[in-house]
Structures are given as C-alpha cells and as structure tokens.
N, C-alpha and C. Protein backbone atom coordinates (compact mmCIF):
# COMPACT_ATOMS: atom_id res chain seq x y z
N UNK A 1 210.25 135.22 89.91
CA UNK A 1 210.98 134.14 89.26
C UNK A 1 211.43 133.14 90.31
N UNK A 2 211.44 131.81 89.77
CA UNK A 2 211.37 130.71 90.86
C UNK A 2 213.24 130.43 91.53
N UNK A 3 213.95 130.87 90.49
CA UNK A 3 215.21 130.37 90.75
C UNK A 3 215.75 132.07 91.71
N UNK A 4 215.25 132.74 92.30
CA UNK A 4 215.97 134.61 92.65
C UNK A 4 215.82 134.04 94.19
N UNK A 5 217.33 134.01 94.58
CA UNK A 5 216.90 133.60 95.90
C UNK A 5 216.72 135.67 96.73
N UNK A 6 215.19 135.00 97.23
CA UNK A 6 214.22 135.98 97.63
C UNK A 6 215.53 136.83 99.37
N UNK A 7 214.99 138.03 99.24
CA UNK A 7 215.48 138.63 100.63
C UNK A 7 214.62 139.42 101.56
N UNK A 8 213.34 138.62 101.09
CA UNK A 8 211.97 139.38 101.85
C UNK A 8 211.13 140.48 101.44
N UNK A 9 211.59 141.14 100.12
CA UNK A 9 211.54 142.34 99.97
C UNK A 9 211.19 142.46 98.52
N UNK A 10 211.69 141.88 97.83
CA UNK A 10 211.85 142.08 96.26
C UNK A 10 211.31 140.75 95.66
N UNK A 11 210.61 140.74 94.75
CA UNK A 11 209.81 139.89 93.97
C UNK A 11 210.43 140.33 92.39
N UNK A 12 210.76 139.13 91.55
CA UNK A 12 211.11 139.55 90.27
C UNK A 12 210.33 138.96 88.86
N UNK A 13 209.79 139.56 88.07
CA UNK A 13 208.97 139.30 86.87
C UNK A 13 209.82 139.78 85.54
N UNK A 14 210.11 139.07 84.90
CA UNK A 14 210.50 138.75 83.26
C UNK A 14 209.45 139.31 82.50
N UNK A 15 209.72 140.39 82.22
CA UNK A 15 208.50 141.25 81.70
C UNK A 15 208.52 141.28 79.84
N UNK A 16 209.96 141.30 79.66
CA UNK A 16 210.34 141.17 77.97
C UNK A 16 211.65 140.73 78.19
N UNK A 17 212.00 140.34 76.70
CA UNK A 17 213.37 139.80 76.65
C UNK A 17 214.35 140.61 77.52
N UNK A 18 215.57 140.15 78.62
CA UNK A 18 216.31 140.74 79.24
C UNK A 18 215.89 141.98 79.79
N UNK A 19 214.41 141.66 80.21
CA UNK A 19 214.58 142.84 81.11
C UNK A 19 212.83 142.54 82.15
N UNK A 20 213.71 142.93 83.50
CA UNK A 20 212.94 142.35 84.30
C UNK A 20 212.29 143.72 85.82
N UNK A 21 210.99 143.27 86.15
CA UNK A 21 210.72 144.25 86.95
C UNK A 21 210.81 143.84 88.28
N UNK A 22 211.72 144.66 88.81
CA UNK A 22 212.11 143.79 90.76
C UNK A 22 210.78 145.08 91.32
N UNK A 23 209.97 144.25 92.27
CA UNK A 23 208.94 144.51 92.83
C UNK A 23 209.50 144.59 94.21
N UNK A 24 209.10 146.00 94.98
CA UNK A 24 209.66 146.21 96.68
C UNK A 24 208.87 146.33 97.43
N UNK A 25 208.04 145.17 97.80
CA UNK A 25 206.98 144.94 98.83
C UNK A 25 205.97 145.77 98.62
N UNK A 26 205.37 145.52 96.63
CA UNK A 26 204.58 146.46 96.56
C UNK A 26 203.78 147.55 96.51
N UNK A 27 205.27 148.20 96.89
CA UNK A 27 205.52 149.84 96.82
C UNK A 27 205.97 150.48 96.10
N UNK A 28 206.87 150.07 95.38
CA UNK A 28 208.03 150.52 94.46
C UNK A 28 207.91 149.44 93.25
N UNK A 29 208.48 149.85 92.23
CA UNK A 29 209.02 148.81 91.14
C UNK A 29 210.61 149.72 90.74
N UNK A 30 211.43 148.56 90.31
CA UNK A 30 212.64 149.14 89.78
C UNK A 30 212.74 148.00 88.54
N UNK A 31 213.42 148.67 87.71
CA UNK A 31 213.59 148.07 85.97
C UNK A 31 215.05 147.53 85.45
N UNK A 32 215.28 146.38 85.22
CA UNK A 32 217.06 146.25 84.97
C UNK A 32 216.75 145.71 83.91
N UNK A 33 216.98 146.39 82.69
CA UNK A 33 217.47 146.33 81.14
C UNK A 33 218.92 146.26 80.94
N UNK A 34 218.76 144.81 80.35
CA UNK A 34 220.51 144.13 80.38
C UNK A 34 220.58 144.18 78.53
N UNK A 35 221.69 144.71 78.32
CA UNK A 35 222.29 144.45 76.82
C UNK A 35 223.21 143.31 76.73
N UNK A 36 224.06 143.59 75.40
CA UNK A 36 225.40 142.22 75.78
C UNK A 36 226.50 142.69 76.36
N UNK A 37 226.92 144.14 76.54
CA UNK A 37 227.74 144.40 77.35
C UNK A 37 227.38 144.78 78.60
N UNK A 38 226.24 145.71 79.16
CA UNK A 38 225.97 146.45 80.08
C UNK A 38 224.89 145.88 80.78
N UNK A 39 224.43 146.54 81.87
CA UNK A 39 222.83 146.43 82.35
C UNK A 39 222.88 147.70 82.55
N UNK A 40 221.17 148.37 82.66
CA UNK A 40 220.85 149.81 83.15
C UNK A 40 219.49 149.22 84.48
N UNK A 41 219.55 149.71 85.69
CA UNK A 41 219.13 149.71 86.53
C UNK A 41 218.39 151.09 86.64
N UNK A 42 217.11 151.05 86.27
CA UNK A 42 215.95 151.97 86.37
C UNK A 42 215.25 151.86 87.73
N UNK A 43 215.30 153.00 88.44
CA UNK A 43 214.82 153.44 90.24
C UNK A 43 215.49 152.22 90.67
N UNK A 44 215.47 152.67 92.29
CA UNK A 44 216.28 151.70 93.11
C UNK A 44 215.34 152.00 94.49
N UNK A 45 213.54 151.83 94.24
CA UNK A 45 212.83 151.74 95.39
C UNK A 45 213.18 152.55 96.98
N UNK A 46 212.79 152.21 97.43
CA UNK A 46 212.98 152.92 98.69
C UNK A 46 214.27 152.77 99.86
N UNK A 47 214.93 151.50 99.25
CA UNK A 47 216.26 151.11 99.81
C UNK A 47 215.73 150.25 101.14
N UNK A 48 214.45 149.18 101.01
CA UNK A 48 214.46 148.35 101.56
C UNK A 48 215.30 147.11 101.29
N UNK A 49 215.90 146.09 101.98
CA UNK A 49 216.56 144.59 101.76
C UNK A 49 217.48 144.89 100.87
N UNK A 50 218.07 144.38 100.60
CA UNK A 50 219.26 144.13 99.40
C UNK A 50 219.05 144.02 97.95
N UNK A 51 218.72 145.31 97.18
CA UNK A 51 218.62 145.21 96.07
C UNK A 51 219.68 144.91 95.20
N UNK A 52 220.75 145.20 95.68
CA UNK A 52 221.81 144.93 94.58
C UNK A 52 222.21 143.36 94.51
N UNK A 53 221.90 142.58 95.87
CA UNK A 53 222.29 141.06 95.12
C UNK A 53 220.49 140.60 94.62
N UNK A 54 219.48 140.93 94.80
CA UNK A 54 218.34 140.49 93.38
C UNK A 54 219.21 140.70 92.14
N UNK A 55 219.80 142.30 91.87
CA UNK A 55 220.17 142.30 90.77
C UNK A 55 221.58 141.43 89.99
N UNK A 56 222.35 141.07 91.08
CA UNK A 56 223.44 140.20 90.51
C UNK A 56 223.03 138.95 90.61
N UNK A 57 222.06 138.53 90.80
CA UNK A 57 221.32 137.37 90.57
C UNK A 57 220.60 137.15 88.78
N UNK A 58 220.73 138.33 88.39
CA UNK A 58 219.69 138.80 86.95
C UNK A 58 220.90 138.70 86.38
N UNK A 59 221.86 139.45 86.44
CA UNK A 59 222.92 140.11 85.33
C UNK A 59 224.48 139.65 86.20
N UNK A 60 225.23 139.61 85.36
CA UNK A 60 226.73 139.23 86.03
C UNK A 60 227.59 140.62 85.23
N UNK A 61 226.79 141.41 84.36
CA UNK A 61 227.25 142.46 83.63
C UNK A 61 227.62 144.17 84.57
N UNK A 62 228.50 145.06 84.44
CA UNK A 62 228.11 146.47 84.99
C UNK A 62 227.02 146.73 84.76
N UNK A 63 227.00 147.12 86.08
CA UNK A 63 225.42 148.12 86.31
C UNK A 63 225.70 149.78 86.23
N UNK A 64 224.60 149.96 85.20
CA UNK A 64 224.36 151.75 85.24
C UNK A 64 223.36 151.82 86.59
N UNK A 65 223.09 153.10 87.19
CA UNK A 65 221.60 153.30 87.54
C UNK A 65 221.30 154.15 87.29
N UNK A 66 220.11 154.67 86.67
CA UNK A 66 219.42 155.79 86.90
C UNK A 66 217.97 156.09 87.34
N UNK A 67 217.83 157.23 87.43
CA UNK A 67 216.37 157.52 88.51
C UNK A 67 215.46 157.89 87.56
N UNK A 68 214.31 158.00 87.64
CA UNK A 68 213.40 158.55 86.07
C UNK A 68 212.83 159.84 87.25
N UNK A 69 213.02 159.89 88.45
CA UNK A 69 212.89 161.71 89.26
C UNK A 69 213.55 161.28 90.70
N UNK A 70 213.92 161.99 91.35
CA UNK A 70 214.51 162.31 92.54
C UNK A 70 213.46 162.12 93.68
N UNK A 71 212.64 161.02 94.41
CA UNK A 71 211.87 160.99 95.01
C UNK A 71 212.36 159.72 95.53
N UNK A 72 211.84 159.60 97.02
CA UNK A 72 212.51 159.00 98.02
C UNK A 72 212.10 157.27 97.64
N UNK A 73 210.84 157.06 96.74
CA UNK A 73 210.63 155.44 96.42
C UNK A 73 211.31 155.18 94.88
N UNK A 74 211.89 156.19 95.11
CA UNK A 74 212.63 155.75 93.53
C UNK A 74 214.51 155.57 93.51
N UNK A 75 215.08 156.26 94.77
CA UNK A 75 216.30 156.50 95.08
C UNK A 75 216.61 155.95 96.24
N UNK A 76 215.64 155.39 96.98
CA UNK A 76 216.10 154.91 98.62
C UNK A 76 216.98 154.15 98.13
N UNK A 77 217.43 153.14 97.28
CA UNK A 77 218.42 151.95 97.09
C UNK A 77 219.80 152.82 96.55
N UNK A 78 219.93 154.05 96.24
CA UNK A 78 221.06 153.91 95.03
C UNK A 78 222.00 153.62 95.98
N UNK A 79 222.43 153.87 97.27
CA UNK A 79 223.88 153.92 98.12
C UNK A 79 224.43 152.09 97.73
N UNK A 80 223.80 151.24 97.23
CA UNK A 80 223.98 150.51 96.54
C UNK A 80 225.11 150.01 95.58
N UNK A 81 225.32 151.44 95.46
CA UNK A 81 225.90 152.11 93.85
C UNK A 81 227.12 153.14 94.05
N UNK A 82 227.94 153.02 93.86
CA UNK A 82 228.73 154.16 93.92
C UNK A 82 228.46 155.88 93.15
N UNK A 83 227.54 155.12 91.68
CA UNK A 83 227.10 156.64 91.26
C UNK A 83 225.88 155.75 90.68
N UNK A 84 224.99 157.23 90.36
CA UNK A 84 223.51 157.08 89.52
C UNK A 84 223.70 158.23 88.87
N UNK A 85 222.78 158.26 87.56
CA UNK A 85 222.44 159.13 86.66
C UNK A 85 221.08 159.56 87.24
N UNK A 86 220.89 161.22 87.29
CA UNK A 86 219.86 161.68 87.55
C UNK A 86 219.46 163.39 86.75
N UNK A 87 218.43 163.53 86.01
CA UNK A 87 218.56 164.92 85.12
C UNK A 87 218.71 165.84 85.71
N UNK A 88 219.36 166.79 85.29
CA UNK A 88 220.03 168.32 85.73
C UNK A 88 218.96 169.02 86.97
N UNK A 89 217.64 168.94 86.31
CA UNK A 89 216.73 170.09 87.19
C UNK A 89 216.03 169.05 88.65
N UNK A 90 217.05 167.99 88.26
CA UNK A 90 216.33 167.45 89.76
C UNK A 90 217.29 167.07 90.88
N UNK A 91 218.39 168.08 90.76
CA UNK A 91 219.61 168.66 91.66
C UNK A 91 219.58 169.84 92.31
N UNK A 92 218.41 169.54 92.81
CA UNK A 92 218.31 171.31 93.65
C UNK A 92 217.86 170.50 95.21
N UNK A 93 217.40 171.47 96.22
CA UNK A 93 217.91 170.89 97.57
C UNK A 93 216.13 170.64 97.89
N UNK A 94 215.75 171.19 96.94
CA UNK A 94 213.94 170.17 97.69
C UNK A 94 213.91 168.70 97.43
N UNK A 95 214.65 168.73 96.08
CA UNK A 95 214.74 167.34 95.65
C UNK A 95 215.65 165.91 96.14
N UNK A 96 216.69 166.95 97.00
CA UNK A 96 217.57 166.17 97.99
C UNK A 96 216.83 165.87 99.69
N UNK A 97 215.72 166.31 99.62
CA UNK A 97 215.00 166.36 100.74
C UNK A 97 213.94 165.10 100.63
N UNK A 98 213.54 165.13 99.30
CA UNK A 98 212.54 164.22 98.48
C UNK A 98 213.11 162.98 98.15
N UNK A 99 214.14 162.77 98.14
CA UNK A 99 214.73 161.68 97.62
C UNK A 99 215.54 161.17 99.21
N UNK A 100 215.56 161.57 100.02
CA UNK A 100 216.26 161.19 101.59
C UNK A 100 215.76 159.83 101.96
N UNK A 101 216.79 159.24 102.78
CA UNK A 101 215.94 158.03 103.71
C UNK A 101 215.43 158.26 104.71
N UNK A 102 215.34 159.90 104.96
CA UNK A 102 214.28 160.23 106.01
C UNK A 102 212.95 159.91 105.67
N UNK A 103 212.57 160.43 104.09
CA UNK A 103 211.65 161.03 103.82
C UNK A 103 211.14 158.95 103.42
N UNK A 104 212.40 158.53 102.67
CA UNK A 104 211.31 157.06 102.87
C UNK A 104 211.02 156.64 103.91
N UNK A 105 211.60 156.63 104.81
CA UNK A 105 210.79 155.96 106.05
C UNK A 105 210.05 156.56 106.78
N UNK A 106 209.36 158.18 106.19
CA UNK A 106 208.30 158.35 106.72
C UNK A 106 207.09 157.71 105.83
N UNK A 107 207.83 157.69 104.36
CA UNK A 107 207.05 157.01 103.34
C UNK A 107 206.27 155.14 103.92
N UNK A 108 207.25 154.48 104.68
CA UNK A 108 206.89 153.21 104.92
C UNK A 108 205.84 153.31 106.08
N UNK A 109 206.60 153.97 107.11
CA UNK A 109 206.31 154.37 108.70
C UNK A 109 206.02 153.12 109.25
N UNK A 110 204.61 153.16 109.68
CA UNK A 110 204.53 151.75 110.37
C UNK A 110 204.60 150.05 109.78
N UNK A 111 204.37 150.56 108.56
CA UNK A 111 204.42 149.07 107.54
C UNK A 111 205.76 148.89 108.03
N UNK A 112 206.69 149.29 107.98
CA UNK A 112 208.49 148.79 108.21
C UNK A 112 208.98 148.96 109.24
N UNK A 113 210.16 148.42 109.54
CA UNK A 113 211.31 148.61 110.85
C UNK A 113 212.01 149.18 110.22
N UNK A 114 212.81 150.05 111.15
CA UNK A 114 213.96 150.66 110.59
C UNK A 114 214.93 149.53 110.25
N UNK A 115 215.41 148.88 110.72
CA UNK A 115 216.19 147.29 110.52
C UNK A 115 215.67 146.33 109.15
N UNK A 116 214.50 147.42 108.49
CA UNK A 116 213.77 146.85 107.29
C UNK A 116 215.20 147.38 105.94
N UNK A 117 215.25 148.78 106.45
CA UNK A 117 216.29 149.19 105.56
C UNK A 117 217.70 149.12 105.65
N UNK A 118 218.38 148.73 104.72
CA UNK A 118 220.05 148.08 104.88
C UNK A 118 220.87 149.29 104.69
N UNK A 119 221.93 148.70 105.82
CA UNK A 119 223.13 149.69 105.47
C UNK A 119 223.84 149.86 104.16
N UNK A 120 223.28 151.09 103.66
CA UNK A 120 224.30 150.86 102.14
C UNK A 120 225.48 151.11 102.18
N UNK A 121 226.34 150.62 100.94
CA UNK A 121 227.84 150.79 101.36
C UNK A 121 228.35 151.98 100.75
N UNK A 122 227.61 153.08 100.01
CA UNK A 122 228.24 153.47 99.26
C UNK A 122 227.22 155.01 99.41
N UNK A 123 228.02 156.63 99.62
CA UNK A 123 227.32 157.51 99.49
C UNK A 123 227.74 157.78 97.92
N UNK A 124 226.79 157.76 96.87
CA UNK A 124 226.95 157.52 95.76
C UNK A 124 226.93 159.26 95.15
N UNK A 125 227.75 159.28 94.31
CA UNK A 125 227.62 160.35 92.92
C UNK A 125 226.64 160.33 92.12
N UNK A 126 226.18 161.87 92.37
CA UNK A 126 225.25 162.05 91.29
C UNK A 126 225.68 162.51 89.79
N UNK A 127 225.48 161.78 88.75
CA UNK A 127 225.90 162.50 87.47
C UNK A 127 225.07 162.67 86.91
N UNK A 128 224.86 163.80 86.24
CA UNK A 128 223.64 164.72 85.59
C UNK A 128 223.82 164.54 83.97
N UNK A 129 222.30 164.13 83.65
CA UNK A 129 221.99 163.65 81.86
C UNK A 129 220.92 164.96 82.06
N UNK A 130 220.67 165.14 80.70
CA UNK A 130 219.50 165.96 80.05
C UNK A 130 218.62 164.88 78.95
N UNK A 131 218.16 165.67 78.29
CA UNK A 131 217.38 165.12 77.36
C UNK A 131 217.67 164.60 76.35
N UNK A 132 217.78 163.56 75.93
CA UNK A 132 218.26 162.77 74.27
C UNK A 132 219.59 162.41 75.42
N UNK A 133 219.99 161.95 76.30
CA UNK A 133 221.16 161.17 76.50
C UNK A 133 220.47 159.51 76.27
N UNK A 134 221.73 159.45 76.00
CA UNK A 134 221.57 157.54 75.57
C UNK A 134 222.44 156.70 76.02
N UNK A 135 221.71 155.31 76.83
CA UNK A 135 222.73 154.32 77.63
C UNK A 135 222.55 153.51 76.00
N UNK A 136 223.81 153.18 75.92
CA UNK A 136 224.32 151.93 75.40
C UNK A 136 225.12 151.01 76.09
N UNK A 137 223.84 149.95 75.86
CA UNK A 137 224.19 148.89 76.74
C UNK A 137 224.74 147.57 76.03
N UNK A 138 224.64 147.76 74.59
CA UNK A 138 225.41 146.86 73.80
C UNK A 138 224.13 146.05 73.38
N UNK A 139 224.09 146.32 72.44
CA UNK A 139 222.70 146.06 71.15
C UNK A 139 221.22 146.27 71.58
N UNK A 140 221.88 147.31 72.70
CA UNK A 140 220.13 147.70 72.99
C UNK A 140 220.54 149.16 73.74
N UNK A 141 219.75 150.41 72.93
CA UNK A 141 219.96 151.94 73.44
C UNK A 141 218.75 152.18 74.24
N UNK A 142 218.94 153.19 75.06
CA UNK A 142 218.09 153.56 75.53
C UNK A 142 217.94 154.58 76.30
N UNK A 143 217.10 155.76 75.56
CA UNK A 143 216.48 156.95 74.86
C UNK A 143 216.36 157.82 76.80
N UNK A 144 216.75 158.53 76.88
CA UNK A 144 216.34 159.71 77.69
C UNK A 144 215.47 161.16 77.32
N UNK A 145 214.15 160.89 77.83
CA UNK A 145 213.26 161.80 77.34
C UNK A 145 212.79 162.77 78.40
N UNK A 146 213.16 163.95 78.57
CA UNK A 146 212.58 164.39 79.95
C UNK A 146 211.39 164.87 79.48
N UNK A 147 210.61 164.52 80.74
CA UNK A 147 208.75 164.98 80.76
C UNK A 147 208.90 165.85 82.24
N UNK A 148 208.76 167.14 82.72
CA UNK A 148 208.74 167.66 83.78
C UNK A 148 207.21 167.91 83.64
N UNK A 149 207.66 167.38 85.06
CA UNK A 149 205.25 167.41 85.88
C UNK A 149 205.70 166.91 87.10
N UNK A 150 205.85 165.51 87.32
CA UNK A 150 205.96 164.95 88.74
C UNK A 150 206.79 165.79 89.60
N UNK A 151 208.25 165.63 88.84
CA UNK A 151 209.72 166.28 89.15
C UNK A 151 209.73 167.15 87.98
N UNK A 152 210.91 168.39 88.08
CA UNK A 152 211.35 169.24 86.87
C UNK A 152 211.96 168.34 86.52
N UNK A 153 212.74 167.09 86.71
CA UNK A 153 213.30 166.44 85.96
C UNK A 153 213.37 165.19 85.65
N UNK A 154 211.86 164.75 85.69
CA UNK A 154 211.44 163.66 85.80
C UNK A 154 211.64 163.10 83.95
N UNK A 155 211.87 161.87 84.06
CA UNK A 155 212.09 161.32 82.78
C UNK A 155 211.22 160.23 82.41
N UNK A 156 211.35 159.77 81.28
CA UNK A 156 210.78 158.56 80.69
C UNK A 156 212.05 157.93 80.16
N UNK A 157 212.33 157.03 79.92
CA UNK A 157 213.16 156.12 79.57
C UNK A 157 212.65 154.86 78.00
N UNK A 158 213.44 155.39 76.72
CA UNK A 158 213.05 154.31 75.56
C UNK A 158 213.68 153.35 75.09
N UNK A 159 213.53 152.61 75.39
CA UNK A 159 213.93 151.34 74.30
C UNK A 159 213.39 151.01 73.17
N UNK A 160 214.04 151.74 72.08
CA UNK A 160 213.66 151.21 70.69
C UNK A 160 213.70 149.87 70.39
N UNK A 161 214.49 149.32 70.53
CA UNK A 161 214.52 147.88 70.04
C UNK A 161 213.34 147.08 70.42
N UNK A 162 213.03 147.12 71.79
CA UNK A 162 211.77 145.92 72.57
C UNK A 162 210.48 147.07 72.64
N UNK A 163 210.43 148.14 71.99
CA UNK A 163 209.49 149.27 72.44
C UNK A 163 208.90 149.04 73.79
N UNK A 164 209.57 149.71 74.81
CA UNK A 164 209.39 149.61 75.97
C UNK A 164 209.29 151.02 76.26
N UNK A 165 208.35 151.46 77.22
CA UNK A 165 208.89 153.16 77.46
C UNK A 165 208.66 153.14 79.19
N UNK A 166 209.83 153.34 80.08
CA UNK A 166 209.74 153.12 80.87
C UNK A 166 209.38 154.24 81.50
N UNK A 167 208.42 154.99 82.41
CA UNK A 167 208.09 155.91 82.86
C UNK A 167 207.83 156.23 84.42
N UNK A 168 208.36 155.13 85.15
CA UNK A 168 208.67 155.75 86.61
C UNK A 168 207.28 156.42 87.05
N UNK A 169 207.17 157.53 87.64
CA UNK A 169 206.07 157.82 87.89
C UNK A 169 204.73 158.66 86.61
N UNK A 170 205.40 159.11 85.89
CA UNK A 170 204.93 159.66 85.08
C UNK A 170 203.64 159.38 84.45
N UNK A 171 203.55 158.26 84.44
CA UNK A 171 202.25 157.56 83.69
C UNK A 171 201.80 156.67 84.68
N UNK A 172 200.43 157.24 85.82
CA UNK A 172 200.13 156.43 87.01
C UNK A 172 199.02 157.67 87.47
N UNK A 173 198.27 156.31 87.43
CA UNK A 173 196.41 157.31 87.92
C UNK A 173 196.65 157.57 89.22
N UNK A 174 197.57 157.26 89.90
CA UNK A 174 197.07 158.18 90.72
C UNK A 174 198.79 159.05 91.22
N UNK A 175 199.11 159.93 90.27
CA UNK A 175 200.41 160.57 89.48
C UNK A 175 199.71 162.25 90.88
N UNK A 176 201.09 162.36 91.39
CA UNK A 176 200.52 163.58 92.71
C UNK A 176 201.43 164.35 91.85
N UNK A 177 200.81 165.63 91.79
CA UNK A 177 201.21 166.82 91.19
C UNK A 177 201.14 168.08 92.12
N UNK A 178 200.81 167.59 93.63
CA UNK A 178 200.95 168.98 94.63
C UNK A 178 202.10 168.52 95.62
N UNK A 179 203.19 168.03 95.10
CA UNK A 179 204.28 167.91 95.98
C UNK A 179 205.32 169.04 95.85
N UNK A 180 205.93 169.42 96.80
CA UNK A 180 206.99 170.50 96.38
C UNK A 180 208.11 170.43 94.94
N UNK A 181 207.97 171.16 93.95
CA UNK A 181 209.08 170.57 92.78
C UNK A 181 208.11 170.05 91.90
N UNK A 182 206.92 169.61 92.25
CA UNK A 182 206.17 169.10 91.04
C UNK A 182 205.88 170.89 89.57
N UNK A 183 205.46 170.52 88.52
CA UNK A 183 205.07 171.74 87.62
C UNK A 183 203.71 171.80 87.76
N UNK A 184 203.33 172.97 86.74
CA UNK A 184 201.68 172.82 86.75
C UNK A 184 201.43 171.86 86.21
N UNK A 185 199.91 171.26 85.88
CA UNK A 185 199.09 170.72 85.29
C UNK A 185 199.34 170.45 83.52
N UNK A 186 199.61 172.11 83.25
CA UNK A 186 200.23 172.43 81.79
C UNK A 186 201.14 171.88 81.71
N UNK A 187 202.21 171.90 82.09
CA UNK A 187 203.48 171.64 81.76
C UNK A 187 203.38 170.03 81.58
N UNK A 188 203.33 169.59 82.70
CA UNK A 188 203.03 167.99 82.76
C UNK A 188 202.46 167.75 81.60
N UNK A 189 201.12 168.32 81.14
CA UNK A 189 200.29 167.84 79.78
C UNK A 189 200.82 168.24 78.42
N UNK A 190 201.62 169.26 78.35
CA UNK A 190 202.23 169.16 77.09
C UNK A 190 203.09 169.29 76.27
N UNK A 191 203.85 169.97 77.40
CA UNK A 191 205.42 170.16 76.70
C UNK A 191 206.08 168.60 76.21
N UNK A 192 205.94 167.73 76.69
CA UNK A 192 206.80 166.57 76.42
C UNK A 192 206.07 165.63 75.31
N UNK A 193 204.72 165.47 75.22
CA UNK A 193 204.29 164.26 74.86
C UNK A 193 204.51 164.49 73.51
N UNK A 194 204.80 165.66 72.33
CA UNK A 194 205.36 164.95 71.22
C UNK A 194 206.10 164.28 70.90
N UNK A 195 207.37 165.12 71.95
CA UNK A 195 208.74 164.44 71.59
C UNK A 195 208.52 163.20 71.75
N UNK A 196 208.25 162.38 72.36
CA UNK A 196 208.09 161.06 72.83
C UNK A 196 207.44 160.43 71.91
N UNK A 197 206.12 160.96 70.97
CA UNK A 197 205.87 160.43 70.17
C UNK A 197 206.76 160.58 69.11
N UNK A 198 206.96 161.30 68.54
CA UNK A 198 207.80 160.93 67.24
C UNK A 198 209.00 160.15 67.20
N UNK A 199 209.62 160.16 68.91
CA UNK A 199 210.88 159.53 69.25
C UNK A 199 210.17 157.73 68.98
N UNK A 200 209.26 157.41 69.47
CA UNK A 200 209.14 156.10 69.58
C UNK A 200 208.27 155.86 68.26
C-alpha cells in the first residue's frame, strides 16, 4: 500500500475488506483483521523491523495477537506485544525452542544482520485457547479451529462474515511434517478437515 510508511521489511496488501496481509521480506506473512471495536493480529513473522508501527499505521484500534503454531517465522515479532494467544498443545518446551529468536536467526542466517532484528519491548504472555475459541472483534468473529500436523497445536483461523480461512502454515505445498512436534501424516489428513468444513 502506497500511503504505509515502509521500515525495510514489511510490505502491505489489502487483501479483503479490513483486512490486510503485512509481507516480511518474503518470508513470512502476518494477517491483521480489524472489526469496529478490535483488531486480531494473525503470526508476527520472524521479528524482523518494526512490525507493530506497520500495524498502527492499519488500525488505531487494540490489538489481539495470535499464532496459528509456535514456530520461530510465525512468533519472532510477538515481544511486540505484551501477550499473544497460542493453543494449549503448543506450550511444551520443543515448541519454546521452535518458536526462539535463536532458532529465527538461524532461520534468516546469512540473508540478515543481527541489527536486522529489533529490540522488542516486551517479554510477552502466553494465553492458551483451544478449539471453537472466538475473537470478537466487533461485527466480525473469528472461529478457532485446531488442525494438529505442522504443530500439535497448530490452528486455522475463520471468518464467517468475509469467508476467509486463515491457515498459517497449514495449507502450503511445501507444509514440513519432519520437524520435532510435527504429527503423522494421518493426523494432519484427517482428524480436522470436517470440522472445518461444516464450520465454514
């Protein structure tokens, strides 16, 4: 978008009404779905540049955040944040290993400087959702569906209203399923995908 004053790092696209995808040097995507009271901030990339003023550039509203799994290009930003929402089974200590700014900046390595990633201000709280929790953000809900495959507690995220289903890693050809914490093959393929259908 032409008017986001840029911080090197983040690129922003108007994808549907009030809700936009901040792009992190092509590595990451993160999702901010704004209602009339709230915004929800979906992943927070690898915690390169300053994500949180892209986002107060979008919204002048509270920000939620949450993670759709505990992995280091999806959580590097939350210190951003004083707290994020993240599901129950992806609070165990592989997943605190997986989600580190160690582990992103082995993720960047030579593409970045360490001076690429900002001091965050905030060691943030984790608060734990399950399945069927719902942000209301003020005339727009949105649906917590856990799908375990990537993460045990990897999620999809619905918006009924704009049918949007936001899915983080979950839905991506080239989706790694031999990382520590990932499920089998099975699990990933079928425990979840009804619910999701009949939900949407």
């Amino acid at each position: 978008m032409n008017n986001i004053k840029s911080d090197g790092f983040h690129t922003v696209e108007q994808i549907a009404p009030d809700t936009y995808r901040i792009d992190e040097c092509g590595a990451a995507n993160c999702y901010l779905a704004v209602g009339k009271e709230r915004a929800l901030l979906i992943d927070t990339g690898c915690g390169l540049g300053n994500l949180k003023n892209i986002v107060e550039q979008l919204t002048v509203l509270p920000v939620d955040v949450v993670l759709t799994h505990a992995h280091c290009d999806h959580a590097g930003g939350v210190g951003w944040y004083e707290q994020f929402f993240v599901h129950e089974a992806d609070r165990t200590f592989v997943y605190s290993i997986l989600s580190s700014r160690l582990a992103a900046r082995a993720i960047i390595g030579k593409n970045g400087k360490r001076s690429d990633f900002a001091k965050l201000p905030f060691r943030p709280k984790p608060v734990t959702i399950r399945n069927g929790h719902v942000f209301e953000l003020g005339g727009r809900r949105i649906t917590v569906v856990h799908t375990p495959g990537h993460t045990r507690g990897s999620i999809v995220l619905l918006d009924d209203n704009h049918k949007i289903m936001f899915t983080g890693d979950d839905i991506n050809p080239f989706l790694w399923m031999h990382l520590p914490g990932c499920t089998s093959l099975k699990e990933w393929w079928f425990d979840w995908r009804l619910d999701v259908v009949w939900m949407f």
